[in-house]
C-alpha atoms as a PDB file:
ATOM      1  CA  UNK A   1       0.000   0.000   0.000  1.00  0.00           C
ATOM      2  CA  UNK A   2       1.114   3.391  -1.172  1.00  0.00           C
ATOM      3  CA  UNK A   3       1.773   6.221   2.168  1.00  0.00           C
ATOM      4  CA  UNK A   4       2.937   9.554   2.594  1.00  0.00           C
ATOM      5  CA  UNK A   5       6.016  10.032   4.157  1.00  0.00           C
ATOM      6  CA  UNK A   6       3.657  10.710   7.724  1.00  0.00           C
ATOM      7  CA  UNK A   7       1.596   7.817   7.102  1.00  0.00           C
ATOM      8  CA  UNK A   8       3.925   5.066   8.567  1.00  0.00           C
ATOM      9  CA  UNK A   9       2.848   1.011   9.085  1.00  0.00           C
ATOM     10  CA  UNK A  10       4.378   0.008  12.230  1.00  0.00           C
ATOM     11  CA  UNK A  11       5.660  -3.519  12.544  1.00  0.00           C
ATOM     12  CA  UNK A  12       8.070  -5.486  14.961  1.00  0.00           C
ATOM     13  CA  UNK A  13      10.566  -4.380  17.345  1.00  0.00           C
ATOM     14  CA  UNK A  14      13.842  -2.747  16.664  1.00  0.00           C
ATOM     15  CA  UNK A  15      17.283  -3.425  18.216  1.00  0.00           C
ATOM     16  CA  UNK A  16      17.391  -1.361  21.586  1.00  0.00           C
ATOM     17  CA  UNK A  17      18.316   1.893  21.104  1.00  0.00           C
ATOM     18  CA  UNK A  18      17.992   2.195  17.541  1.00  0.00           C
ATOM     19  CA  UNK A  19      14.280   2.827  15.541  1.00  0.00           C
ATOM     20  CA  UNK A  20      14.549   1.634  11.857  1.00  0.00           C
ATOM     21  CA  UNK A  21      12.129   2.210   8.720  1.00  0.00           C
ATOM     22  CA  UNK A  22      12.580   1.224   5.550  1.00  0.00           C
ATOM     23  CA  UNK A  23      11.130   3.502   2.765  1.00  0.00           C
ATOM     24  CA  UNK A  24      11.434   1.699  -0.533  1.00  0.00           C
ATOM     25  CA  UNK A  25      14.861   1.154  -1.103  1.00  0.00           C
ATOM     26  CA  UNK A  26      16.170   3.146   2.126  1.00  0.00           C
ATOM     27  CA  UNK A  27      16.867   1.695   5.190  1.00  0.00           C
ATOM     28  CA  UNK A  28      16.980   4.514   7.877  1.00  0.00           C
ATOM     29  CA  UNK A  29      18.601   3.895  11.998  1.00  0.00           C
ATOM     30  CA  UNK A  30      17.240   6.304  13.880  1.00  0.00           C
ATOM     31  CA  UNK A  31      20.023   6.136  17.223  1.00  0.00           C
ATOM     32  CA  UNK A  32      17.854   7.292  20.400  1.00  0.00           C
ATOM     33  CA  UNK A  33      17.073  10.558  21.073  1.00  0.00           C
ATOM     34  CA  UNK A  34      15.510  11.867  17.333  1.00  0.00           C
ATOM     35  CA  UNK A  35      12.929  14.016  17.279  1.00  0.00           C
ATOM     36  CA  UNK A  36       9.856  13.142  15.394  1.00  0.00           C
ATOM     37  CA  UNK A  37      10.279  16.488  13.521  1.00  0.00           C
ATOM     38  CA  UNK A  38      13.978  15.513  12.697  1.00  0.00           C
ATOM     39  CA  UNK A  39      13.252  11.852  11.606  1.00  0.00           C
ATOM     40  CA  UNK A  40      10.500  13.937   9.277  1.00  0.00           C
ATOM     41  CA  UNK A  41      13.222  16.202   7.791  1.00  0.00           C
ATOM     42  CA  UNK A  42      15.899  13.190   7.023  1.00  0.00           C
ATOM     43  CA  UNK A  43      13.375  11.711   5.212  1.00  0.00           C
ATOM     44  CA  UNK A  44      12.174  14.742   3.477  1.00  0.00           C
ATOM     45  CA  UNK A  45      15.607  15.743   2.728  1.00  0.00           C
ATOM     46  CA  UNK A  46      16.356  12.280   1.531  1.00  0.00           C
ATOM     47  CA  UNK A  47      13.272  12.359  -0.847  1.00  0.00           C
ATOM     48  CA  UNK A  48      14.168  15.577  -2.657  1.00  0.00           C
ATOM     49  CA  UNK A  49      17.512  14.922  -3.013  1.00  0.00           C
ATOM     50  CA  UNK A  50      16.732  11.300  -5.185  1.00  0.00           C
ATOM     51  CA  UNK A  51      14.336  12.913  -7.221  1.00  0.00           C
ATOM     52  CA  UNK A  52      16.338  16.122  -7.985  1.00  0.00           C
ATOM     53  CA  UNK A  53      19.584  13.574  -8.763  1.00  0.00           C
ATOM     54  CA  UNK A  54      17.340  11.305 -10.983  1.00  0.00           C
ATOM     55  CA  UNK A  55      16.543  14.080 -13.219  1.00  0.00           C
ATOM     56  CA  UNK A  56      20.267  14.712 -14.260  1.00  0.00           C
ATOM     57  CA  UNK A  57      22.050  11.565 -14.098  1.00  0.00           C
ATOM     58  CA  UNK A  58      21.322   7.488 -14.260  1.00  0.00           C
ATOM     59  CA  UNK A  59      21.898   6.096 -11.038  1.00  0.00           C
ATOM     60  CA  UNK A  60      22.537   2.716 -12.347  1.00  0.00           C
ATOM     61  CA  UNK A  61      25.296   3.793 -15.678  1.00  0.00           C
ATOM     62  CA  UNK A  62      26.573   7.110 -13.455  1.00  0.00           C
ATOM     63  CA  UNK A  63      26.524   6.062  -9.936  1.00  0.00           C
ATOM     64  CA  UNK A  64      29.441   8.343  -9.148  1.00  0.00           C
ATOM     65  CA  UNK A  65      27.516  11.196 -10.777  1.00  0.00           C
ATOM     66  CA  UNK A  66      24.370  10.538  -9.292  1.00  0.00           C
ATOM     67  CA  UNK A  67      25.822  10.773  -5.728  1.00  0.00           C
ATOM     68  CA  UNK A  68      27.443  13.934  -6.452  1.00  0.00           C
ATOM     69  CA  UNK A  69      24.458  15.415  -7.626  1.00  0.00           C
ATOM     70  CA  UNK A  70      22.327  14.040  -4.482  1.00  0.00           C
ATOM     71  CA  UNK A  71      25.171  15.357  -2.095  1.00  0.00           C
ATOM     72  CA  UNK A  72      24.409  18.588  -3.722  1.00  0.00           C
ATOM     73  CA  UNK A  73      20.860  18.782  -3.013  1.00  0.00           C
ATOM     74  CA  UNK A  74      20.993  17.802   0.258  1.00  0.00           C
ATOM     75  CA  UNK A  75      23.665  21.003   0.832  1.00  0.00           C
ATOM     76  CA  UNK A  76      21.355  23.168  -0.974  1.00  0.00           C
ATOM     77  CA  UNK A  77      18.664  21.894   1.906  1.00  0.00           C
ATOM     78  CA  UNK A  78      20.991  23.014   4.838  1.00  0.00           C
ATOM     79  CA  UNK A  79      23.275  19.895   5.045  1.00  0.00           C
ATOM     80  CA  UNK A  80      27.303  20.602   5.190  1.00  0.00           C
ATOM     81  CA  UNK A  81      29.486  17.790   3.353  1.00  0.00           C
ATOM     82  CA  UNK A  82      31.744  16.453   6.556  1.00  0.00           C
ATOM     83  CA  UNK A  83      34.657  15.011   5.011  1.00  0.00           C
ATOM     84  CA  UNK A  84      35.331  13.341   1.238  1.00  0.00           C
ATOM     85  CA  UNK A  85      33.550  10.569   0.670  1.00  0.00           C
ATOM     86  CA  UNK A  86      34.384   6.864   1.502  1.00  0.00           C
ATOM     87  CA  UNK A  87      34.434   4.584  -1.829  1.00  0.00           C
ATOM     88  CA  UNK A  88      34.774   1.277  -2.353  1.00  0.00           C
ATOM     89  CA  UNK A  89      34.756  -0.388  -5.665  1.00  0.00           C
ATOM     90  CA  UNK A  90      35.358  -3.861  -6.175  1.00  0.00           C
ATOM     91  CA  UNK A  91      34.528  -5.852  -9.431  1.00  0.00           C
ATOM     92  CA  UNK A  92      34.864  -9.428  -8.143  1.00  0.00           C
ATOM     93  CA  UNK A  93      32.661  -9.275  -4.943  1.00  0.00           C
ATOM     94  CA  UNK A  94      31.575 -11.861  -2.691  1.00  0.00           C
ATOM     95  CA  UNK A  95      30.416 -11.881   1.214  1.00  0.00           C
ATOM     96  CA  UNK A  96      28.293  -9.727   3.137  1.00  0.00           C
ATOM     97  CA  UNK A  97      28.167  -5.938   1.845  1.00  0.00           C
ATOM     98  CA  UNK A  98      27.755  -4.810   5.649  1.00  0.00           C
ATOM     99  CA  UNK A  99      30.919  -6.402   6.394  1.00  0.00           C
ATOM    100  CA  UNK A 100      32.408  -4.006   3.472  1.00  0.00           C
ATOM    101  CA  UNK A 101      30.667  -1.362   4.438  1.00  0.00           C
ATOM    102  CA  UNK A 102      31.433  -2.127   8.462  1.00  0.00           C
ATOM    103  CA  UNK A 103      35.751  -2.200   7.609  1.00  0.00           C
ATOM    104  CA  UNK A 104      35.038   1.045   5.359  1.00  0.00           C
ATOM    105  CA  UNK A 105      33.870   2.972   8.394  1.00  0.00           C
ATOM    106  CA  UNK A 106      35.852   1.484  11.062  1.00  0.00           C
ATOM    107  CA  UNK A 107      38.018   4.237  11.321  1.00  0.00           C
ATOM    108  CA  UNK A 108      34.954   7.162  11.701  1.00  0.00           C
ATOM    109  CA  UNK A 109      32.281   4.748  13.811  1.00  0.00           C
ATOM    110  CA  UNK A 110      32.976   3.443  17.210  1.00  0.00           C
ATOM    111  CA  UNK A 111      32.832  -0.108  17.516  1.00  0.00           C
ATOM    112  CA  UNK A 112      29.631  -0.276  19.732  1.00  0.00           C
ATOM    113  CA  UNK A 113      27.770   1.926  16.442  1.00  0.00           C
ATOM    114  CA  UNK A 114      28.770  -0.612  14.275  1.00  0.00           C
ATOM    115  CA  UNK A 115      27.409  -3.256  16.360  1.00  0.00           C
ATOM    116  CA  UNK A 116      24.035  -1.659  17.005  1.00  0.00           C
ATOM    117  CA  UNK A 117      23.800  -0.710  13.209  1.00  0.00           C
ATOM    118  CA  UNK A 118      24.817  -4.844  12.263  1.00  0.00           C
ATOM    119  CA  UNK A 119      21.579  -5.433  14.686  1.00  0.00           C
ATOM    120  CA  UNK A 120      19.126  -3.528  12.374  1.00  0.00           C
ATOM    121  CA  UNK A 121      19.796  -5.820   9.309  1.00  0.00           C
ATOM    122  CA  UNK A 122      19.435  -8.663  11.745  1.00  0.00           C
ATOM    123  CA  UNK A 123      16.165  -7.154  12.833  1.00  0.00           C
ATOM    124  CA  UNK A 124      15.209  -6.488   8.827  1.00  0.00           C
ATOM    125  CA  UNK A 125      15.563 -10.043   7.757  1.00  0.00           C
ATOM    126  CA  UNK A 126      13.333 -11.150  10.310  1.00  0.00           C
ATOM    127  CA  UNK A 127      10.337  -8.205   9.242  1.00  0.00           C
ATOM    128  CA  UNK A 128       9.227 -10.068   6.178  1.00  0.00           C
ATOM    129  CA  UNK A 129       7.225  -7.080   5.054  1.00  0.00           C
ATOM    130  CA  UNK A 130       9.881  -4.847   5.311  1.00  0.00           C
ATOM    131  CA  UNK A 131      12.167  -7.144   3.497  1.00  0.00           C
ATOM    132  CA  UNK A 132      10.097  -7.510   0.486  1.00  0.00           C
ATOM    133  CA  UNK A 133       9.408  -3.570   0.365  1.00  0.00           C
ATOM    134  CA  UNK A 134      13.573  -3.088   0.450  1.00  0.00           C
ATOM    135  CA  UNK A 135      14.000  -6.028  -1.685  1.00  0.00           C
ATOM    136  CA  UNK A 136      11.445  -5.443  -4.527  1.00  0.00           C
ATOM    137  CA  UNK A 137      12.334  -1.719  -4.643  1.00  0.00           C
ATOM    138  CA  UNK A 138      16.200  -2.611  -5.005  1.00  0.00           C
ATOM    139  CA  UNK A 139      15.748  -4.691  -7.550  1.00  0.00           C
ATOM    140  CA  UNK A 140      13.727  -1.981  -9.994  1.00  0.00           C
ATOM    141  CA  UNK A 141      16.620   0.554  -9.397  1.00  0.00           C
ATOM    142  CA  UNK A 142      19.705  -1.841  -9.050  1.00  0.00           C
ATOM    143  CA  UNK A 143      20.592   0.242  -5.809  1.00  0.00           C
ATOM    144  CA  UNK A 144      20.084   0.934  -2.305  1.00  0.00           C
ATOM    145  CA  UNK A 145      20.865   3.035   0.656  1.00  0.00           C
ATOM    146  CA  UNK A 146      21.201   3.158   3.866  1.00  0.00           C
ATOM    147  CA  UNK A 147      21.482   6.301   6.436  1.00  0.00           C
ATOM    148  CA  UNK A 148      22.058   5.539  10.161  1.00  0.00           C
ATOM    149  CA  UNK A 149      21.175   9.450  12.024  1.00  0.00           C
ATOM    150  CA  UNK A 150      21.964  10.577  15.762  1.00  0.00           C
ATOM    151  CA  UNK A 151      22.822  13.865  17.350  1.00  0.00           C
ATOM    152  CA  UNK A 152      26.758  14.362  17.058  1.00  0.00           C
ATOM    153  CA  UNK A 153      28.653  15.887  20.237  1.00  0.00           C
ATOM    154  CA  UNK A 154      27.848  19.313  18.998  1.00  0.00           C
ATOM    155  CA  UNK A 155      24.211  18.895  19.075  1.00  0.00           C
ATOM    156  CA  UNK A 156      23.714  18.892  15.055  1.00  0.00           C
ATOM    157  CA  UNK A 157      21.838  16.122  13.344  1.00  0.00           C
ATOM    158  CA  UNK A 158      24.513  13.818  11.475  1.00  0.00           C
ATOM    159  CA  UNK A 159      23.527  11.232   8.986  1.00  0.00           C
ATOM    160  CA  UNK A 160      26.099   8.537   7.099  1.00  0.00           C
ATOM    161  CA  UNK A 161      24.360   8.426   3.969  1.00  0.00           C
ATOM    162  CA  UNK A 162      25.723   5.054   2.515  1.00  0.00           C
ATOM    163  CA  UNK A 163      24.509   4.633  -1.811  1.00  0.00           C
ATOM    164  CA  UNK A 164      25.000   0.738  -2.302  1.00  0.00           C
ATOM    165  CA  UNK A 165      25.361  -0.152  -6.800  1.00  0.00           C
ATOM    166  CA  UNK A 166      24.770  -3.714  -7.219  1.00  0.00           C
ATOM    167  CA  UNK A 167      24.983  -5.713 -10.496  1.00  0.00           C
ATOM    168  CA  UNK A 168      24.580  -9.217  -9.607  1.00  0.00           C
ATOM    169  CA  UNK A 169      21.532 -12.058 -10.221  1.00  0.00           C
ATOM    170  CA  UNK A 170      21.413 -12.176  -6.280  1.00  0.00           C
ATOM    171  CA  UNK A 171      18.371  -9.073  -7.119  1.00  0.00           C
ATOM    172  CA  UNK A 172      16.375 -11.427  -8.657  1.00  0.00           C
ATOM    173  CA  UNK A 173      17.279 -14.880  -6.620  1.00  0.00           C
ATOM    174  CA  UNK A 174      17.845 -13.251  -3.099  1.00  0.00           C
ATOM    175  CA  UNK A 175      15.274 -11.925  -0.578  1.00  0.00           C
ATOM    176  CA  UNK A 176      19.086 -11.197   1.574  1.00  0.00           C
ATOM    177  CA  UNK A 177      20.846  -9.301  -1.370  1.00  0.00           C
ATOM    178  CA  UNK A 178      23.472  -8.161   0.666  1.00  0.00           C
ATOM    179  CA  UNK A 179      24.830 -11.102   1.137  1.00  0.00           C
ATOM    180  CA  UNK A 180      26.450 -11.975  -2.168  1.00  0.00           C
ATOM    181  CA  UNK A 181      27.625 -15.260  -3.849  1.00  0.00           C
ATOM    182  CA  UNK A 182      28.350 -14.652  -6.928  1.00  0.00           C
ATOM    183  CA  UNK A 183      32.193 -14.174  -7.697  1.00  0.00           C
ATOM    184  CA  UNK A 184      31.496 -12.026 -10.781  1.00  0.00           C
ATOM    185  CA  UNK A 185      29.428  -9.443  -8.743  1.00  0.00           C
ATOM    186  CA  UNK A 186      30.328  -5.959  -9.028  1.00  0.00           C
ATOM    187  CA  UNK A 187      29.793  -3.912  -6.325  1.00  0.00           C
ATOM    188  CA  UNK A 188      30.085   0.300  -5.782  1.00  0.00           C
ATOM    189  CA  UNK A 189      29.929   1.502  -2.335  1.00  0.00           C
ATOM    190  CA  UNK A 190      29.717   5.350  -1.571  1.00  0.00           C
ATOM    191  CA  UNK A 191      29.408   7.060   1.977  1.00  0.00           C
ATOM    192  CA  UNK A 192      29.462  10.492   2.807  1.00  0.00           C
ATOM    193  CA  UNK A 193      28.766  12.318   6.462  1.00  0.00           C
ATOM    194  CA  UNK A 194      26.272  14.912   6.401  1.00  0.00           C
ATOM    195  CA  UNK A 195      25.440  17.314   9.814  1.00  0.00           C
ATOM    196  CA  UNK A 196      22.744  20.194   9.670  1.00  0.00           C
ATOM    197  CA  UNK A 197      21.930  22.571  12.652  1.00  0.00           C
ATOM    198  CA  UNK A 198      18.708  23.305  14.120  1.00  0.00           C
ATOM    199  CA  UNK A 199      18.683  26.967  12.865  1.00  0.00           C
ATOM    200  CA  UNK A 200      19.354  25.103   9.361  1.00  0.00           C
ATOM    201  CA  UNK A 201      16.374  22.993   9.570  1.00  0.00           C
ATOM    202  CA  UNK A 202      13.886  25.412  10.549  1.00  0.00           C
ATOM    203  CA  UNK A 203      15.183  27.472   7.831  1.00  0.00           C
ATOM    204  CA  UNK A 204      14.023  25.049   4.915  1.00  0.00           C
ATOM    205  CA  UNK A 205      11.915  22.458   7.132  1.00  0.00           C
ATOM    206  CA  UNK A 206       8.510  24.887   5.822  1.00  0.00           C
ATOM    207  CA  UNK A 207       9.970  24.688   1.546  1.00  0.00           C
ATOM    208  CA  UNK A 208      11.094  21.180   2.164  1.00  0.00           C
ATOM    209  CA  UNK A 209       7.946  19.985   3.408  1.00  0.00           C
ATOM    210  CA  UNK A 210       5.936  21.642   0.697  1.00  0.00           C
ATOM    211  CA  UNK A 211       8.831  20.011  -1.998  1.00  0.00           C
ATOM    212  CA  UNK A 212       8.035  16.499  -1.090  1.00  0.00           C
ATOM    213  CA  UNK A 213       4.313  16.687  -0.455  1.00  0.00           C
ATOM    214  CA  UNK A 214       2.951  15.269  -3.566  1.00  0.00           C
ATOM    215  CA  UNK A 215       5.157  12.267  -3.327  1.00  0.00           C
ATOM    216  CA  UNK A 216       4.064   9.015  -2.282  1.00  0.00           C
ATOM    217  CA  UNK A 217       6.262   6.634  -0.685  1.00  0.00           C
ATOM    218  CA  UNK A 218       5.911   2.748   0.748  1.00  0.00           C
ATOM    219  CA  UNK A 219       7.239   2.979   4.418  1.00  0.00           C
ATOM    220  CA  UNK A 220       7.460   0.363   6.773  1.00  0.00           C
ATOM    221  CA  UNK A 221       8.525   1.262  10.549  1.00  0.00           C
ATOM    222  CA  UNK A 222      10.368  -0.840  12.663  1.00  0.00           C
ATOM    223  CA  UNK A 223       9.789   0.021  15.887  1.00  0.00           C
ATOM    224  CA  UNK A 224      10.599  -0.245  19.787  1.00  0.00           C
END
């Protein structure tokens, strides 16, 4: 069933600590703490940004492009760029792409982060509904993301927006795409950090929200 981003189906419990939701092919970690109004604005931000970035480049022939472009619009929403971006490319792929993605970040998230974020996929394969929203909606754009969000040390809302490129038959033979067997699988891997201020937010939160109205998104919460 089609939702708006505020109409949410709720579904089983999430790794303490952590609320999850998986919006077509997003999964989102909420870390304790998020506002409801701040949850709203990731995903709003989120939202624009995809369909601002679709209009200029392919995601599945430019993937590199594409997440330049979407880095863009979510700095034109408020968000500053923390650091380059992490890539990993790797044409003969096999194993678990959190695994990847867990060594890529192992020198910017703690240990305990990881751990609680490697609980939410854990959580996901176990919400069948969920599973088949992520699944299905991968497999129609041959990619994925993934955004864990908390308050930093400074008090500013940091997300670790992770753009997963797949081209593998594990789309059309897995329900657990990430975890890949084929040898011949090639696999792109982009992260970027992204913080925005509260000032920020209530600076755009009114032209954001009217952006993103008249689009309709499957969402599935998984929630404490």
């Amino acid at each position: 069933m089609d939702t708006t981003l505020n109409d949410v189906r709720r579904s089983a419990g999430s790794p303490q600590g952590l609320d999850a939701a998986v919006i077509e092919n997003t999964l989102l970690a909420y870390f304790a703490g998020l506002s409801r109004e701040d949850k709203q604005y990731i995903k709003n931000s989120m939202r624009w940004a995809e369909s601002r970035a679709d209009l200029h480049h392919d995601r599945e022939q430019s993937p590199a492009k594409w997440f330049e472009f979407y880095s863009g619009v979510l700095w034109s929403a408020g968000w500053s760029l923390e650091h380059q971006p992490v890539i990993v490319i790797d044409n003969h792929h096999t194993g678990s792409l959190v695994d990847t993605w867990s060594k890529a970040l192992s020198t910017q998230v703690s240990r305990a982060k990881l751990s609680l974020i490697r609980q939410t996929f854990g959580q996901l394969e176990h919400d069948r509904p969920a599973l088949e929203l992520l699944t299905s909606s991968a497999r129609q754009s041959r990619d994925f993301r993934f955004l864990p969000a908390e308050y930093n040390r400074a008090g500013e809302l940091e997300i670790l927006v992770t753009n997963v490129r797949l081209l593998s038959s594990s789309w059309s033979t897995r329900l657990l795409f990430w975890e890949v067997e084929q040898p011949q699988t090639q696999l792109d891997i982009r992260v970027r950090r992204f913080a925005i201020k509260s000032r920020e937010m209530n600076k755009y939160r009114e032209s954001l929200n009217e952006a993103v109205k008249e689009m309709r998104l499957r969402e599935i919460a998984l929630t404490t």
